[in-house]
C-alpha atoms as a PDB file:
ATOM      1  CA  UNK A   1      48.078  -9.834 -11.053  1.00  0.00           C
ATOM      2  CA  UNK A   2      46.845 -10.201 -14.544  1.00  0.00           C
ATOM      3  CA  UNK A   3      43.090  -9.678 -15.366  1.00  0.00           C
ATOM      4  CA  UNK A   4      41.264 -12.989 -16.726  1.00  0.00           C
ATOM      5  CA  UNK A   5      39.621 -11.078 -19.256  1.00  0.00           C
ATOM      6  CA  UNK A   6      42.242  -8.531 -20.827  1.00  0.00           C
ATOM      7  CA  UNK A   7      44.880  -9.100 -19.496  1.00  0.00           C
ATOM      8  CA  UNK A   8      45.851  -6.032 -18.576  1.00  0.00           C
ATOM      9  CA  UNK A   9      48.555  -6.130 -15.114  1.00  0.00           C
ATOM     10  CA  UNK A  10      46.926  -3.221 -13.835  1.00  0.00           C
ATOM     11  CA  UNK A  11      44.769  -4.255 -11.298  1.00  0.00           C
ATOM     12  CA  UNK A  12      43.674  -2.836  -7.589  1.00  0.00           C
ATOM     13  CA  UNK A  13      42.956  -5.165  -4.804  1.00  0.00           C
ATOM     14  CA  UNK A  14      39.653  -3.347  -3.454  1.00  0.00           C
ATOM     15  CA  UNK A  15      39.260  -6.397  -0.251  1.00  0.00           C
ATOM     16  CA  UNK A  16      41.304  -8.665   1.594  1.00  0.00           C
ATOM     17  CA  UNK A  17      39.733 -11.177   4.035  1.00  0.00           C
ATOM     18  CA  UNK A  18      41.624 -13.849   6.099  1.00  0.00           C
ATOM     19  CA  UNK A  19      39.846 -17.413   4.971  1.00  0.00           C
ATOM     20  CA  UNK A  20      41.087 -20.983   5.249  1.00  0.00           C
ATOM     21  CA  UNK A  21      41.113 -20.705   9.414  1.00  0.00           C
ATOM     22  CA  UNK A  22      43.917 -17.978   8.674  1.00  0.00           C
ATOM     23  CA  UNK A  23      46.009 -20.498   6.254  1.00  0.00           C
ATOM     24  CA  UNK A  24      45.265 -18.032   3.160  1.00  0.00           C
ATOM     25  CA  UNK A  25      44.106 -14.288   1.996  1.00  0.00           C
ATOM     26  CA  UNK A  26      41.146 -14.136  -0.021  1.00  0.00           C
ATOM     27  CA  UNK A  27      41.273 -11.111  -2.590  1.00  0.00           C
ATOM     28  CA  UNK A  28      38.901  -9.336  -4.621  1.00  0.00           C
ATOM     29  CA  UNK A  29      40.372  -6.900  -7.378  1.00  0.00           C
ATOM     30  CA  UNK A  30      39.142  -5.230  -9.808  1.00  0.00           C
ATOM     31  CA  UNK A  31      41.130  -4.185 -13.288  1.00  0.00           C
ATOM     32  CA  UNK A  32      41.553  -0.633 -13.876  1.00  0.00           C
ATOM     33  CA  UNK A  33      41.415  -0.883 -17.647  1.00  0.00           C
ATOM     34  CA  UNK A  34      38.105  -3.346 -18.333  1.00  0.00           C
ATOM     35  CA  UNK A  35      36.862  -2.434 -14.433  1.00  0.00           C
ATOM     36  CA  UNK A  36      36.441  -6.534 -14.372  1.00  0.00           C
ATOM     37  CA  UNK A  37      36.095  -7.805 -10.926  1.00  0.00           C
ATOM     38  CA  UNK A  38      37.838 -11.494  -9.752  1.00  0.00           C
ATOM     39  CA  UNK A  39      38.886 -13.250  -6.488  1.00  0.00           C
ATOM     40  CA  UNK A  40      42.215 -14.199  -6.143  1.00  0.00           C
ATOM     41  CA  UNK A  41      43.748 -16.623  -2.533  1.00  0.00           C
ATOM     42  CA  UNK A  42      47.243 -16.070  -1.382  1.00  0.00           C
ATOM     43  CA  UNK A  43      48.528 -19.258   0.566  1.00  0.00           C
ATOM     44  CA  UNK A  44      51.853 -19.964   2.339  1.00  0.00           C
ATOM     45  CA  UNK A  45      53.560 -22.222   0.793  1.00  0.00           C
ATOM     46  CA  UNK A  46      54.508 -25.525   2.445  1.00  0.00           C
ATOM     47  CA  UNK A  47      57.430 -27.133   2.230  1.00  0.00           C
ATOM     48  CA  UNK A  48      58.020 -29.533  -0.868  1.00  0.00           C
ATOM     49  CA  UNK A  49      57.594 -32.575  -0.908  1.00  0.00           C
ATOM     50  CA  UNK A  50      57.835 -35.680  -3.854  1.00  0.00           C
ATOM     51  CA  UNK A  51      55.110 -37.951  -4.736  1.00  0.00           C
ATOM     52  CA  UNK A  52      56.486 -41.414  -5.541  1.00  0.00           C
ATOM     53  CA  UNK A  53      54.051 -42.785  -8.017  1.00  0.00           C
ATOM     54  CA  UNK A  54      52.982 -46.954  -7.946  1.00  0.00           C
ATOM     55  CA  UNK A  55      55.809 -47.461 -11.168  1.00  0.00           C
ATOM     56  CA  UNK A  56      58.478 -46.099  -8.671  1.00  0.00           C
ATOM     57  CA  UNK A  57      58.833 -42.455 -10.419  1.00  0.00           C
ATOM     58  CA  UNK A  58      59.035 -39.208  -8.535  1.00  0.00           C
ATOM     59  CA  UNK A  59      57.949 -35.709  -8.815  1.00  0.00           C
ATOM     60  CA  UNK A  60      57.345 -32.584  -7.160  1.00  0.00           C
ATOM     61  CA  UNK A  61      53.414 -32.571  -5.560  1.00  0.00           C
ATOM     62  CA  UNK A  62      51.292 -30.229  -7.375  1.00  0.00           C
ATOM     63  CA  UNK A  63      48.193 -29.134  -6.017  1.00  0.00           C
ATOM     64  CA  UNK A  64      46.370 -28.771  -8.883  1.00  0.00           C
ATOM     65  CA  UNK A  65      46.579 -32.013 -10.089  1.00  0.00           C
ATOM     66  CA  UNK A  66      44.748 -33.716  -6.944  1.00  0.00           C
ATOM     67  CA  UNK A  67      42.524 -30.911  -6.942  1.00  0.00           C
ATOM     68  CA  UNK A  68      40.957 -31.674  -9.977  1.00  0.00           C
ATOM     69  CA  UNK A  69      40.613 -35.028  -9.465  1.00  0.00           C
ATOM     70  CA  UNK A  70      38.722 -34.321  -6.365  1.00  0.00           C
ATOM     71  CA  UNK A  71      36.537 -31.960  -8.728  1.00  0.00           C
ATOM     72  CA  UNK A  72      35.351 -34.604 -11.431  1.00  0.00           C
ATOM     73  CA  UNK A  73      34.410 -37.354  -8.747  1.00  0.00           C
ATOM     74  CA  UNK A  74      32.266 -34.156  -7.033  1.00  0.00           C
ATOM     75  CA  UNK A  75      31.008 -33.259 -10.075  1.00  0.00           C
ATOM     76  CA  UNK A  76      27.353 -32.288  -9.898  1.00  0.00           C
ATOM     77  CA  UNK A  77      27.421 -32.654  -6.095  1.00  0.00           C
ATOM     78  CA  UNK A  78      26.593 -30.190  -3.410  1.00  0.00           C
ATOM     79  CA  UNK A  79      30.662 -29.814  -2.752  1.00  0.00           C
ATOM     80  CA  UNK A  80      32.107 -26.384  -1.790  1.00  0.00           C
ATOM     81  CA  UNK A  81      35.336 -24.856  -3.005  1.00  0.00           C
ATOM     82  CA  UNK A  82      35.798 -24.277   1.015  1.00  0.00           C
ATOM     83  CA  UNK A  83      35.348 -27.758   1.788  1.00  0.00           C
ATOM     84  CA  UNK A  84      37.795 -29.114  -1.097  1.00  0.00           C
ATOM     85  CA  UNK A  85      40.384 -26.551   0.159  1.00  0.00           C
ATOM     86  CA  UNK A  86      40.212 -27.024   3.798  1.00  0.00           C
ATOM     87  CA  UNK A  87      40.835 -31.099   2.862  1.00  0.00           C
ATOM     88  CA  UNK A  88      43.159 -30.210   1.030  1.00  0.00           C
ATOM     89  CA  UNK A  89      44.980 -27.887   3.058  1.00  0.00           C
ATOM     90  CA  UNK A  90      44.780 -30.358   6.235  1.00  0.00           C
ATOM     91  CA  UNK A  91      45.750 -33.296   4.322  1.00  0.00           C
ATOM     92  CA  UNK A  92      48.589 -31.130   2.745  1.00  0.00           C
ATOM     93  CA  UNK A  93      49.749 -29.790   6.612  1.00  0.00           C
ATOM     94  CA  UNK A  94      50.317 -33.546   7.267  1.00  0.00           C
ATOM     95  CA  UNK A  95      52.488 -34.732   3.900  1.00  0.00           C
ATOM     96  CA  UNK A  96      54.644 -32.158   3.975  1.00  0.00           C
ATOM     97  CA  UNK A  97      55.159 -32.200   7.608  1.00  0.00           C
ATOM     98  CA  UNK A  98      55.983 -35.526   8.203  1.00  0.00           C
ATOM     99  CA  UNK A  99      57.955 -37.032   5.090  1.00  0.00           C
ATOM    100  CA  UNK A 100      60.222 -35.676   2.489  1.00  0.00           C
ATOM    101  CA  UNK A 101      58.579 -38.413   0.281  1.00  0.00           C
ATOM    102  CA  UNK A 102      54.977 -39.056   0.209  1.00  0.00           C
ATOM    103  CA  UNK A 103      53.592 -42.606  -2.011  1.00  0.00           C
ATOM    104  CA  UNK A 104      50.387 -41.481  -3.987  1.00  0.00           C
ATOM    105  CA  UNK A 105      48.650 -44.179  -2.338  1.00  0.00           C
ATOM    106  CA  UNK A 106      49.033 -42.629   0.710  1.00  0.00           C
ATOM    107  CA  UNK A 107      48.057 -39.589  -0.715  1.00  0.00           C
ATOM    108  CA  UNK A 108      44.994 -41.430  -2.544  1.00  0.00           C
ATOM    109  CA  UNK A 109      43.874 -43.016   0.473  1.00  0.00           C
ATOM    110  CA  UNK A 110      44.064 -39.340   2.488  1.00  0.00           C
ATOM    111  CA  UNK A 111      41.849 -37.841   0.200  1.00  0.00           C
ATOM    112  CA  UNK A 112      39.782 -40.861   0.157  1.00  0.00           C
ATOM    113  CA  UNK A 113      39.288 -40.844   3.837  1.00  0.00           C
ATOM    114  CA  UNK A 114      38.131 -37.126   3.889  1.00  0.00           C
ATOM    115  CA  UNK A 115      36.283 -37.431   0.991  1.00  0.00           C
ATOM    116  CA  UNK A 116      34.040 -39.874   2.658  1.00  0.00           C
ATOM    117  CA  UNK A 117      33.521 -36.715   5.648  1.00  0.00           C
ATOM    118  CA  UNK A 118      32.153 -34.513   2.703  1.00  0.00           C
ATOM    119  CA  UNK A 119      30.461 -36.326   0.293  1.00  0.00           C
ATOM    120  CA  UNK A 120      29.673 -40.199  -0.083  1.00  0.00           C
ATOM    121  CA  UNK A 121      29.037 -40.110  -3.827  1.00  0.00           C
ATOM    122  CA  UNK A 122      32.460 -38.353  -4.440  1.00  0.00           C
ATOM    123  CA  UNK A 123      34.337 -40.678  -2.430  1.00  0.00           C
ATOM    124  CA  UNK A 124      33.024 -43.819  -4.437  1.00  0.00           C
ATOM    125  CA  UNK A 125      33.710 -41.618  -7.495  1.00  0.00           C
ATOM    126  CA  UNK A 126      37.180 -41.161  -6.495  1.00  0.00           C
ATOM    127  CA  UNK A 127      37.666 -44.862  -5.118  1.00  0.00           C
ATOM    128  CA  UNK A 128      36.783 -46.521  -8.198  1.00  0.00           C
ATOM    129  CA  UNK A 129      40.083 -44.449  -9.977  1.00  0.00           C
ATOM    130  CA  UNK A 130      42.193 -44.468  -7.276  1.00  0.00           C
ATOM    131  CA  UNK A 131      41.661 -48.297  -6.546  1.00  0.00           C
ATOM    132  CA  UNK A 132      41.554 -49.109 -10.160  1.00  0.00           C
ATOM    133  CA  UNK A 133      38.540 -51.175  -9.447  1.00  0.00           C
ATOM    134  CA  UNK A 134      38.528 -54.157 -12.440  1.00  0.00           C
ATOM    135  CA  UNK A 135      35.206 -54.875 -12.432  1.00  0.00           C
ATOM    136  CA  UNK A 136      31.407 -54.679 -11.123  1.00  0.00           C
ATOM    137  CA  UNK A 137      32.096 -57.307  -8.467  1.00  0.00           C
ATOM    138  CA  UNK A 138      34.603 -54.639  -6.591  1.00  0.00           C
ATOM    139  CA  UNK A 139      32.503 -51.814  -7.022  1.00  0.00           C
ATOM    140  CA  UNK A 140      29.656 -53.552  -5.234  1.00  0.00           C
ATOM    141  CA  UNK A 141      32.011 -54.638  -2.565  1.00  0.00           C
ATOM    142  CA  UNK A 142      33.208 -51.212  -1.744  1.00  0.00           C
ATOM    143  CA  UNK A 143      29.390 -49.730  -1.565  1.00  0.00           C
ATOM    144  CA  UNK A 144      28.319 -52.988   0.499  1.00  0.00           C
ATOM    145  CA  UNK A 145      30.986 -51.399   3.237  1.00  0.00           C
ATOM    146  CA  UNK A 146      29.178 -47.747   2.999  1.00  0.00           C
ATOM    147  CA  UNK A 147      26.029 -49.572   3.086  1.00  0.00           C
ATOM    148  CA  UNK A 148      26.874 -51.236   6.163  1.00  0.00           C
ATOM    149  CA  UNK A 149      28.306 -48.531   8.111  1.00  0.00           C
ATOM    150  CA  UNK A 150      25.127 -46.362   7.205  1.00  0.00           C
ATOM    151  CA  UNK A 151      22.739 -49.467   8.534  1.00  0.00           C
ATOM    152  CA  UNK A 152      25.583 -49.253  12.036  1.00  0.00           C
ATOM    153  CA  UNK A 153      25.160 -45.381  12.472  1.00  0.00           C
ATOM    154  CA  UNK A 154      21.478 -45.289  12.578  1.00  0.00           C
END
């Protein structure tokens, strides 16, 4: 494993601690050049899977690339890294479980779902993208519906 700040590949792994309800190995390791200290998580990978996008393209599912766009609608929140990657890593459990092919709506509307769970703020953040809301009148609508469920649960 590389060091983030030199470089360097010479690095010990001084702790290992099962994390993730057992799905992954958290790491910390230190380099023995700069004596930097870092975290590193070993997962198991799932089986691949595609993402058919709305224009009908394919391509392999990357991680990364719904993980960010989790980040910016929880940015500023009170959202863990635990709680993004044990969404994540249920919602992933299920995709690559079930279908060889997974729609990014689907996916979208996972996320979505669990999002709401965690953080109400992020999941209108993430909504408005994901639903490509046009205008005002559709944003209202969709907080109306959290509205009204918060009025229900009390």
């Amino acid at each position: 494993m590389l060091c983030p700040r030199c470089k360097s590949p010479d690095t010990a792994v001084i702790d290992s601690r099962i994390s993730d309800e057992g799905k992954s190995v958290r790491r910390r390791r230190e380099c023995t050049k700069c004596d930097h200290r870092f975290t590193t998580f070993e997962r198991q990978e799932l089986s691949s899977f595609i993402v058919v996008k709305r224009d009908g393209t394919r391509e392999p599912y990357a991680r990364d690339k719904i993980e960010r766009g989790i980040w910016l609608a929880c940015t500023k929140r009170a959202v863990t890294q635990e709680q993004i990657d044990a969404l994540l890593g249920k919602l992933e459990e299920g995709w690559a479980s079930n279908h060889q092919e997974v729609s990014s709506t689907a996916i979208g509307n996972d996320v979505m779902r669990e999002l709401k769970k965690i953080d109400q703020v992020a999941y209108i953040r993430f909504a408005s993208v994901h639903r490509e809301f046009k205008d005002v009148e559709e944003f209202k609508e969709e907080l109306g519906k959290l509205f009204e469920k918060r009025k229900g649960n009390r």
